[in-house]
N, C-alpha and C. Protein backbone atom coordinates (compact mmCIF):
# COMPACT_ATOMS: atom_id res chain seq x y z
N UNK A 1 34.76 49.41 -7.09
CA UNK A 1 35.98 48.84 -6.56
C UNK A 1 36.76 49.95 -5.87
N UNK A 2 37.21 49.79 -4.78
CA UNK A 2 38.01 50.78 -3.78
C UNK A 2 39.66 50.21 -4.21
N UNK A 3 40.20 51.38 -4.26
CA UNK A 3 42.11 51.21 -4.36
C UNK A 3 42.21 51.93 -3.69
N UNK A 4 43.52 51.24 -2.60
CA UNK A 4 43.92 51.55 -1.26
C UNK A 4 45.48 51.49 -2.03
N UNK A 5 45.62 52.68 -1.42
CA UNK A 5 47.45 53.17 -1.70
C UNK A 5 48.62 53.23 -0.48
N UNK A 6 49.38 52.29 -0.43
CA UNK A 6 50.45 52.76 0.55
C UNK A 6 51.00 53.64 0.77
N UNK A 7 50.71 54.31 2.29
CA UNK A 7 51.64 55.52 2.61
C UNK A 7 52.64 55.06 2.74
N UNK A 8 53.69 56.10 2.41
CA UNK A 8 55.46 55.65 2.05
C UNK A 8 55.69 56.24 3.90
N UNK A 9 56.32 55.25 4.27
CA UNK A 9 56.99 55.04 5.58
C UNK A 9 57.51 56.34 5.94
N UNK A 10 57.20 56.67 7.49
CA UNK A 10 57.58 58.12 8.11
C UNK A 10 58.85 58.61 8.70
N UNK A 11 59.37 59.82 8.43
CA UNK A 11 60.45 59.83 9.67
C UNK A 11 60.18 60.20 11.09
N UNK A 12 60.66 60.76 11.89
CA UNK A 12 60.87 61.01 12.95
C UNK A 12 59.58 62.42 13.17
N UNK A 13 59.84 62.57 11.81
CA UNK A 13 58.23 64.04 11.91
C UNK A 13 57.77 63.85 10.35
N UNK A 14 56.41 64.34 10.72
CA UNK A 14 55.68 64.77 9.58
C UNK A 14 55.40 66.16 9.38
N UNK A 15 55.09 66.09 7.56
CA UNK A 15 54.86 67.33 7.12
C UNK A 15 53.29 67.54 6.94
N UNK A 16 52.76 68.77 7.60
CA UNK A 16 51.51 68.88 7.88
C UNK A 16 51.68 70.62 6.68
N UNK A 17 51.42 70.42 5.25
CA UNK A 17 51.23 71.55 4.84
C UNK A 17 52.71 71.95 4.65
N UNK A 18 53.26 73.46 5.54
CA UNK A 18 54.63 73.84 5.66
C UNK A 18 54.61 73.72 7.21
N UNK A 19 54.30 72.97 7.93
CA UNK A 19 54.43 73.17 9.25
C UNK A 19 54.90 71.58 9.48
N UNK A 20 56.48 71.47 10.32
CA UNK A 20 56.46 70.19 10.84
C UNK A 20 56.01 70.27 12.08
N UNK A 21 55.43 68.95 12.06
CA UNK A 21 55.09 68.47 13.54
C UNK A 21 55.90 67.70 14.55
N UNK A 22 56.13 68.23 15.50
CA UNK A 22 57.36 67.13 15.99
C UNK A 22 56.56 66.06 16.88
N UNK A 23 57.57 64.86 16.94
CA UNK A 23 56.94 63.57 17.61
C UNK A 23 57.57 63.21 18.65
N UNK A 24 58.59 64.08 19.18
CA UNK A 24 58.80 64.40 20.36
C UNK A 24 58.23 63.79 21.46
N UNK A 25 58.41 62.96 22.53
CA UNK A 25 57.64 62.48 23.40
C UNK A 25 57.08 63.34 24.94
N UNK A 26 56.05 63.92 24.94
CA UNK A 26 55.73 64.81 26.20
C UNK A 26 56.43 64.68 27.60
N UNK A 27 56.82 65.83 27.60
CA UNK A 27 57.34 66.09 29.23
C UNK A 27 56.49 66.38 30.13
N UNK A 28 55.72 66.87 30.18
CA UNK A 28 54.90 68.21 30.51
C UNK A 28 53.56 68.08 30.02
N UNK A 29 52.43 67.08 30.37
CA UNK A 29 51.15 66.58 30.27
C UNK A 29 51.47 65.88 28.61
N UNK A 30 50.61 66.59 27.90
CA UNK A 30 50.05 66.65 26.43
C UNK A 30 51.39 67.15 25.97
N UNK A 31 52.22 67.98 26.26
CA UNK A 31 53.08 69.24 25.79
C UNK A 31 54.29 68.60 25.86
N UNK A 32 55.12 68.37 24.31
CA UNK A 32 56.84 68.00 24.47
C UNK A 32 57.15 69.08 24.64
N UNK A 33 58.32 68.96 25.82
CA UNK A 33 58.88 70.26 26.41
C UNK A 33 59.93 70.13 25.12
N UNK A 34 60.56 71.46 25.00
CA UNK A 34 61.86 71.63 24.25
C UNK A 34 63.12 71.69 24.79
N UNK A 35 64.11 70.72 24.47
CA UNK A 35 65.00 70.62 24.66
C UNK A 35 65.57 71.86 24.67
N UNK A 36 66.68 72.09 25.50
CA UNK A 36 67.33 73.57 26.00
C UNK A 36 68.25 74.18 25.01
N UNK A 37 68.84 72.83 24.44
CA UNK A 37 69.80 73.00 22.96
C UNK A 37 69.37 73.61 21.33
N UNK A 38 68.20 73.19 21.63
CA UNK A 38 67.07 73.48 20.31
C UNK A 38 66.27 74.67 20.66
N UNK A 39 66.92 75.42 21.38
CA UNK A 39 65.86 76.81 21.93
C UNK A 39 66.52 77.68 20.87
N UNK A 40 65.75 78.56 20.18
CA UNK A 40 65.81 79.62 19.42
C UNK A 40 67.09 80.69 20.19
N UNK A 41 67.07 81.54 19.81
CA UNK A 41 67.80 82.72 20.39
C UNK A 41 66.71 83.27 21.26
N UNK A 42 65.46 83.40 20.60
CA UNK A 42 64.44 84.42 21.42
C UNK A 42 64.24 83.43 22.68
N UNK A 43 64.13 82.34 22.15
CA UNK A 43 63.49 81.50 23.68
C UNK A 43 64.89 81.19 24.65
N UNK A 44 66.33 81.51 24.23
CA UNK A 44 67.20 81.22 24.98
C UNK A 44 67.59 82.52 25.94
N UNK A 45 66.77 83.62 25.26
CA UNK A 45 66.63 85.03 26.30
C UNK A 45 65.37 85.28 26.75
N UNK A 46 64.67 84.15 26.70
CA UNK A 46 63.56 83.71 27.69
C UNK A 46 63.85 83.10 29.02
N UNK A 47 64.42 82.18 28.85
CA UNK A 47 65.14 81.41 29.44
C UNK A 47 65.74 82.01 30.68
N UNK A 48 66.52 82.64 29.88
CA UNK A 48 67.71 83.45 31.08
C UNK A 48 66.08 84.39 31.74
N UNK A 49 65.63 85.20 31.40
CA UNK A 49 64.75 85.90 32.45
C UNK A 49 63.89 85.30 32.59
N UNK A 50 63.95 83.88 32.87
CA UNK A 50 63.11 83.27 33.66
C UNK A 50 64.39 82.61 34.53
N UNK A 51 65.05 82.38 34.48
CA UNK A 51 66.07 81.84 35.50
C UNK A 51 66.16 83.47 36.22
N UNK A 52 66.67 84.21 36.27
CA UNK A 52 66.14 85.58 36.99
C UNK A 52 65.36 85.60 37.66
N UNK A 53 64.32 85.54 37.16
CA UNK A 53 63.16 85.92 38.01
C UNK A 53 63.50 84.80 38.76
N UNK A 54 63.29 83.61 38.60
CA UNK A 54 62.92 82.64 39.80
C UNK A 54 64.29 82.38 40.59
N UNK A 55 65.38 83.51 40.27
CA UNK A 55 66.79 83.17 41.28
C UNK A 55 67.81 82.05 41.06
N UNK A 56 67.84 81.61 39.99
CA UNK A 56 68.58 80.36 39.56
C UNK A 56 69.70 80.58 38.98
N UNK A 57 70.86 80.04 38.81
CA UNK A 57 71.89 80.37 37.99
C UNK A 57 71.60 79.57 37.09
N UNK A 58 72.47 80.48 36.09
CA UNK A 58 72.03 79.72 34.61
C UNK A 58 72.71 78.46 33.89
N UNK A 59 72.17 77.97 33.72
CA UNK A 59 72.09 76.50 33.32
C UNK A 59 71.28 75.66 34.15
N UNK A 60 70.56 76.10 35.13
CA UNK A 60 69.14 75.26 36.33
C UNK A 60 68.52 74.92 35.46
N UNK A 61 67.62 73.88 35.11
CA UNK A 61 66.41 73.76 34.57
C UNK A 61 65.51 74.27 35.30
N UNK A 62 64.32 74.42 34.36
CA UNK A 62 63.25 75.33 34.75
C UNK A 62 62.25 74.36 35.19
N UNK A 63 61.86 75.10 36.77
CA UNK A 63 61.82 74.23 38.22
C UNK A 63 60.18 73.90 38.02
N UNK A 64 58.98 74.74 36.98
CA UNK A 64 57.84 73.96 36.53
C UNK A 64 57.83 73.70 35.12
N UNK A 65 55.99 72.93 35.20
CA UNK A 65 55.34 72.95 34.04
C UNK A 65 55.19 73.76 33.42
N UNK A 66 54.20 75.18 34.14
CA UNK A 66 54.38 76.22 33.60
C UNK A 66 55.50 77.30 32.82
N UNK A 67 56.64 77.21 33.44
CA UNK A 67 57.81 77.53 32.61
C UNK A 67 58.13 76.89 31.53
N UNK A 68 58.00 75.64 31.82
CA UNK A 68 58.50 75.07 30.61
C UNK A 68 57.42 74.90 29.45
N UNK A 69 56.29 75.22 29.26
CA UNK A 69 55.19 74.93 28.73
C UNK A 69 55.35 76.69 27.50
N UNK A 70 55.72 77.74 28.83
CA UNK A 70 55.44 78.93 28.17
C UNK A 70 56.71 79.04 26.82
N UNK A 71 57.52 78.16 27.30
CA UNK A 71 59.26 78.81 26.89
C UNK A 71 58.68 78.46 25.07
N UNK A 72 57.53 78.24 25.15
CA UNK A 72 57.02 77.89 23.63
C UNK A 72 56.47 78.93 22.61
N UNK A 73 56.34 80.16 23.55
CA UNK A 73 56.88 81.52 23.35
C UNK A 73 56.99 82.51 24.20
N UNK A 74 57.92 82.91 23.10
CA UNK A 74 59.27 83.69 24.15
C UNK A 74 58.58 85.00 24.56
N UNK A 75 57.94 85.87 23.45
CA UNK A 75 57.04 86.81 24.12
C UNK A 75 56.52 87.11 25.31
N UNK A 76 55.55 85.73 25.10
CA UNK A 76 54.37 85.44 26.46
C UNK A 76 55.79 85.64 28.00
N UNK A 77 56.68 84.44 27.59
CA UNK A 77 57.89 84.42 28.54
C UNK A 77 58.30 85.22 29.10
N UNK A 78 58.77 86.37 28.03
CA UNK A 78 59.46 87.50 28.81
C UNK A 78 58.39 88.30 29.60
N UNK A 79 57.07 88.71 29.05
CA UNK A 79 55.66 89.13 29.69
C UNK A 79 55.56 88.87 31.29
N UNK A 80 55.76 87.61 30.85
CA UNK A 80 55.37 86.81 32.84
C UNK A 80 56.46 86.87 33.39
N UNK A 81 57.97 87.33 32.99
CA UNK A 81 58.94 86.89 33.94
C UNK A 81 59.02 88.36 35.04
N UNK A 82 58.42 89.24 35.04
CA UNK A 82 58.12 90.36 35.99
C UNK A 82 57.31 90.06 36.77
N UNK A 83 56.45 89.10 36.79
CA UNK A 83 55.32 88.90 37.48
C UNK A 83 55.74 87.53 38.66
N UNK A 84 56.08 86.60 37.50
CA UNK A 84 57.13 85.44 38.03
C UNK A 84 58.22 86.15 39.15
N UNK A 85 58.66 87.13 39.30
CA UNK A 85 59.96 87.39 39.96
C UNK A 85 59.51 87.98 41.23
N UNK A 86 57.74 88.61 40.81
CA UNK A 86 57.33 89.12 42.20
C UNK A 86 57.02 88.51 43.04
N UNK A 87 56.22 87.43 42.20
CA UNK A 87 55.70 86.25 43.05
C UNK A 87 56.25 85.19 43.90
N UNK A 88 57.72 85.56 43.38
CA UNK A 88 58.80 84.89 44.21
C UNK A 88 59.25 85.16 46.02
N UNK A 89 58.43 83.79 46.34
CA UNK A 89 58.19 84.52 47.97
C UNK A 89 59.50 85.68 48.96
N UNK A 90 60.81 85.73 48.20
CA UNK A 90 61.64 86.40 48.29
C UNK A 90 61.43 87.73 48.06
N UNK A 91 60.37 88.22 46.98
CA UNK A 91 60.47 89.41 46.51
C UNK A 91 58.92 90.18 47.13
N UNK A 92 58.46 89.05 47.96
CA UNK A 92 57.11 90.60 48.60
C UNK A 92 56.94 89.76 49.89
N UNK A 93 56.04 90.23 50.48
CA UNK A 93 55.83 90.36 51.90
C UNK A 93 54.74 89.55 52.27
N UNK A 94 54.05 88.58 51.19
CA UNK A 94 53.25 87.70 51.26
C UNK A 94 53.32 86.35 51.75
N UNK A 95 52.70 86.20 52.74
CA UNK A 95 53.21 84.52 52.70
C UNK A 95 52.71 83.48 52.04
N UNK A 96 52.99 82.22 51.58
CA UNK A 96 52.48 81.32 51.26
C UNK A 96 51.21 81.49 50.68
N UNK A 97 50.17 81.28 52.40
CA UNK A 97 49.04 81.18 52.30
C UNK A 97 48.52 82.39 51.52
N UNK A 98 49.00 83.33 51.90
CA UNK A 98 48.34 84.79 51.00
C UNK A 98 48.68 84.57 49.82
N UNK A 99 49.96 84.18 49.73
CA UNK A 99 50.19 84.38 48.16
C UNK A 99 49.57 82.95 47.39
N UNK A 100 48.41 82.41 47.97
CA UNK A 100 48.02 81.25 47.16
C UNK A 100 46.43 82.01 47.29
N UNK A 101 46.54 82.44 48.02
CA UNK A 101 44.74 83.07 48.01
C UNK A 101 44.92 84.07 46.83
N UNK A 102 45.51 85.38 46.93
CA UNK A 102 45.69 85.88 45.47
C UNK A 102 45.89 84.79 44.28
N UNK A 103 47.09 83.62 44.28
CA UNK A 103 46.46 83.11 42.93
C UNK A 103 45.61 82.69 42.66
N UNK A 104 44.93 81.60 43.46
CA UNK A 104 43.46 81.37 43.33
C UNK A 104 42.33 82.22 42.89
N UNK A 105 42.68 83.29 43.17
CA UNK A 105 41.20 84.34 42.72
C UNK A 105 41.78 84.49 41.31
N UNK A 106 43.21 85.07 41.29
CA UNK A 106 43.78 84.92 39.30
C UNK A 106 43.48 84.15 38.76
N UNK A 107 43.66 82.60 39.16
CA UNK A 107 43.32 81.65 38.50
C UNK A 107 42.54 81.17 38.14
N UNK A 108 41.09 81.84 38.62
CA UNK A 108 39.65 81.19 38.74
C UNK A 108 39.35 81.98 37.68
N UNK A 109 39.97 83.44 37.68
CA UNK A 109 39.39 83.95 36.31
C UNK A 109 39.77 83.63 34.93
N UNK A 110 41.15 82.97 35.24
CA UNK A 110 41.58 82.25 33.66
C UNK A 110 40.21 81.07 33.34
N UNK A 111 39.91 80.83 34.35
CA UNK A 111 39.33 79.51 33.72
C UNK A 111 39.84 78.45 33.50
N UNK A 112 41.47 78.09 33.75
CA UNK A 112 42.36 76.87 33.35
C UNK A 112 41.39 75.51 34.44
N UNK A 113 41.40 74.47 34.33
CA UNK A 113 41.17 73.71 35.48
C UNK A 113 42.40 73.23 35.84
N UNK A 114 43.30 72.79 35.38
CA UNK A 114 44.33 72.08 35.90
C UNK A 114 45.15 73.54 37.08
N UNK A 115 45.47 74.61 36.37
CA UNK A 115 45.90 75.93 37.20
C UNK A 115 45.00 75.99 38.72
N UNK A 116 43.74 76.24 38.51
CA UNK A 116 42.82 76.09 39.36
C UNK A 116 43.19 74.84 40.61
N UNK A 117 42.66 73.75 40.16
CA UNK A 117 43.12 72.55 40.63
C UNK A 117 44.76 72.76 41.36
N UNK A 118 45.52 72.84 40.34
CA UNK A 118 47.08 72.88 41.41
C UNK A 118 47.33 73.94 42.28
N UNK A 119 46.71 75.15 42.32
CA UNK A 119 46.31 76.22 43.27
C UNK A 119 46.03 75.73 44.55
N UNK A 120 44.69 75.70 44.16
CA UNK A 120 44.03 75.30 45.81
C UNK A 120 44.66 73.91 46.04
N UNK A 121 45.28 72.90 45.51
CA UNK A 121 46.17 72.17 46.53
C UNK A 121 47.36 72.71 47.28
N UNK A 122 47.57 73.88 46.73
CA UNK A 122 48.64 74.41 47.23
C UNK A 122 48.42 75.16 47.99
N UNK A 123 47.53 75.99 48.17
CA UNK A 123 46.19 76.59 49.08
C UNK A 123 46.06 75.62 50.23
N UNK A 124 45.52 74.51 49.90
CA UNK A 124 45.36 73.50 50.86
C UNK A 124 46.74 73.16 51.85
N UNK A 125 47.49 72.75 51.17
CA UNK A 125 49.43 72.94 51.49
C UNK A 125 49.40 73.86 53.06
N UNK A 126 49.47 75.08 52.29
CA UNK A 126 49.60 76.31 53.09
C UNK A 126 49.12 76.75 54.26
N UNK A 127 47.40 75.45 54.56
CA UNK A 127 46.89 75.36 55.65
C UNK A 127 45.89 76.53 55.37
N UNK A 128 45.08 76.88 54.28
CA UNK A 128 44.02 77.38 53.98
C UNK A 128 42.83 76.80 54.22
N UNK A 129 41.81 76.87 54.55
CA UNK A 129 40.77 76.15 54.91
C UNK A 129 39.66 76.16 53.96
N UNK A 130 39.01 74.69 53.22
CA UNK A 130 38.60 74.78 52.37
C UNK A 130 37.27 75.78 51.84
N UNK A 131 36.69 76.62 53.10
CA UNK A 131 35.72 77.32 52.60
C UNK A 131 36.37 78.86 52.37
N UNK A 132 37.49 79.16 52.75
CA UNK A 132 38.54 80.27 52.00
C UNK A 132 38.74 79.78 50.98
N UNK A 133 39.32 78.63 50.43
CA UNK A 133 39.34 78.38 49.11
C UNK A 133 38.32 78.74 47.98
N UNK A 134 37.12 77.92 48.03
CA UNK A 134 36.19 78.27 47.79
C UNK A 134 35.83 79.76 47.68
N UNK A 135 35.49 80.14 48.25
CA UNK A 135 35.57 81.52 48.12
C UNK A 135 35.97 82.46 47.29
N UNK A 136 37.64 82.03 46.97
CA UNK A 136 38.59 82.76 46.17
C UNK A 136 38.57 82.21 44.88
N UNK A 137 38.11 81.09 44.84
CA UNK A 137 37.91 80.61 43.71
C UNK A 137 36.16 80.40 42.33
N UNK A 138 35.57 80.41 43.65
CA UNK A 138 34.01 81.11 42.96
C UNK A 138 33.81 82.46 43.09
N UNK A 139 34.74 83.39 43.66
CA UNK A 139 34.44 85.09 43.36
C UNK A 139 33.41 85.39 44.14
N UNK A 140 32.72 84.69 45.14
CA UNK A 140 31.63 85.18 45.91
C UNK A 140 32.05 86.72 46.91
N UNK A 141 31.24 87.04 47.24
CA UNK A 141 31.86 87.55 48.88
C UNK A 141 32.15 86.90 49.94
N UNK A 142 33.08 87.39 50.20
CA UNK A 142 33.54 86.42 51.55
C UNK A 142 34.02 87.34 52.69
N UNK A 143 34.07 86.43 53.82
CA UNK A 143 34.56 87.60 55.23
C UNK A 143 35.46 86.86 55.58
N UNK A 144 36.65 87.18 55.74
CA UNK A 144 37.95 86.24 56.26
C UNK A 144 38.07 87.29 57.86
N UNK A 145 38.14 86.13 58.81
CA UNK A 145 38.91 87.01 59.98
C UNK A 145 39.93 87.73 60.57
N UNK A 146 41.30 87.09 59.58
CA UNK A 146 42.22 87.88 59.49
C UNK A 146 42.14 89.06 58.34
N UNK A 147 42.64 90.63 59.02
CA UNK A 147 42.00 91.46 58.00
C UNK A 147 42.83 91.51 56.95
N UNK A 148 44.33 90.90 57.03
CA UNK A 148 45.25 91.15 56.34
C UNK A 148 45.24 90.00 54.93
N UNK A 149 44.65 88.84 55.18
CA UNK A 149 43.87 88.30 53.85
C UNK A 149 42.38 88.84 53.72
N UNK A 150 41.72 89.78 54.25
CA UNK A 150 40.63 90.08 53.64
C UNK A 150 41.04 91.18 53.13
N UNK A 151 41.90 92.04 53.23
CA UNK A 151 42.27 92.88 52.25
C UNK A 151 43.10 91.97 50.79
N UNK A 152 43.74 91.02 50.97
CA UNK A 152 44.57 90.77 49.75
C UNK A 152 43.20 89.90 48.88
N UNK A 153 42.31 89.68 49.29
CA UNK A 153 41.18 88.86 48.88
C UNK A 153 40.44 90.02 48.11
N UNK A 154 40.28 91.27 48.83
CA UNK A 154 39.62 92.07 48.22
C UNK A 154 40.50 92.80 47.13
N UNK A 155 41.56 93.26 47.14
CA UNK A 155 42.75 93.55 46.26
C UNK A 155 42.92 92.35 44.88
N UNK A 156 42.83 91.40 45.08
CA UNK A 156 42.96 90.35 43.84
C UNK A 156 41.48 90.53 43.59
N UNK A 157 40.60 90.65 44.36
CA UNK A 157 39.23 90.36 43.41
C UNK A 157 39.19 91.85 42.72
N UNK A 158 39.40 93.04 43.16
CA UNK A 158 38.97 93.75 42.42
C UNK A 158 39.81 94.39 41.19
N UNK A 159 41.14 93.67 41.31
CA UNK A 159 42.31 93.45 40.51
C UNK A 159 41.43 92.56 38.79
N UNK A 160 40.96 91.47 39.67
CA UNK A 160 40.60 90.31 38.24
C UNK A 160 39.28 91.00 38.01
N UNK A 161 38.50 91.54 38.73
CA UNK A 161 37.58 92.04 37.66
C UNK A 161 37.87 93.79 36.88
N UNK A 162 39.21 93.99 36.48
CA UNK A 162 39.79 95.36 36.24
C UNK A 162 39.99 94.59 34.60
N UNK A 163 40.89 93.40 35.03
CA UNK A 163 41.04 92.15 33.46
C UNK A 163 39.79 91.95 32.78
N UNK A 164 38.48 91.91 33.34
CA UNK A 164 37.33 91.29 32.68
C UNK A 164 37.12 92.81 32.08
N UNK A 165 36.88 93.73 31.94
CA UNK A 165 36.77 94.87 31.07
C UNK A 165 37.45 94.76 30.25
């Protein structure tokens, strides 16, 4: 004979062990973003140098996924917000299109697909042509005719394989 026991009715979260889980409804794919009010101290001086870097006064919400995904720690956060601030077409001499061909070759080495994927549409955006894409994104050799993306092509590739060591 099997006895079946009623679970006693849930709140708003469960206890998994000592860890709650929140039930939070996703902002941000799979991922509940965190409310700005409920940010730690560490993630609320995340926050601010990520509003920095990307030029915002404070109180902007944070203008991606990716920001808002990382602000889940503050570490990683503060890590990327130097990188975030360069990449800010304000702060280098790259345009668009260049600066989507360098991410694309970064991004191909994470391995993310969705990163990958929103890249080269943005690549695409920029008026990149899909066998430059390609390219930057399978790590082959490639010959671009302008020399000024075949140098930033060669600079990010030999950049991401400096990470694979």
């Amino acid at each position: 004979m099997t006895q079946t026991t009623a679970l006693p009715e849930q709140d708003k979260s469960q206890q998994t062990g000592n860890t709650e889980v929140s039930q939070a409804q996703p902002a941000v794919g799979r991922f509940a973003e965190i409310a700005e009010d409920q940010y730690t101290p560490e993630q609320q001086e995340a926050y601010r140098t990520f509003i920095d870097a990307e030029g915002l006064e404070q109180g902007a919400a944070l203008p991606s996924a990716p920001l808002k995904i990382w602000m889940s720690n503050p570490r990683l956060s503060k890590a990327l917000a130097p990188l975030i601030w360069y990449l800010h077409p304000t702060h280098n001499s790259l345009s668009l299109r260049e600066r989507e061909l360098a991410v694309c070759i970064l991004t191909s080495k994470w391995h993310t697909p969705y990163t990958i994927y929103a890249h080269e549409t943005f690549a695409k955006n920029a008026g990149m042509p899909p066998e430059m894409i390609d390219a930057a994104i399978s790590g082959l050799p490639a010959s671009f005719a302008n020399e000024r993306e075949q140098v930033i092509y060669e600079m990010a590739t030999l950049r991401v394989s400096m990470i694979a060591r």
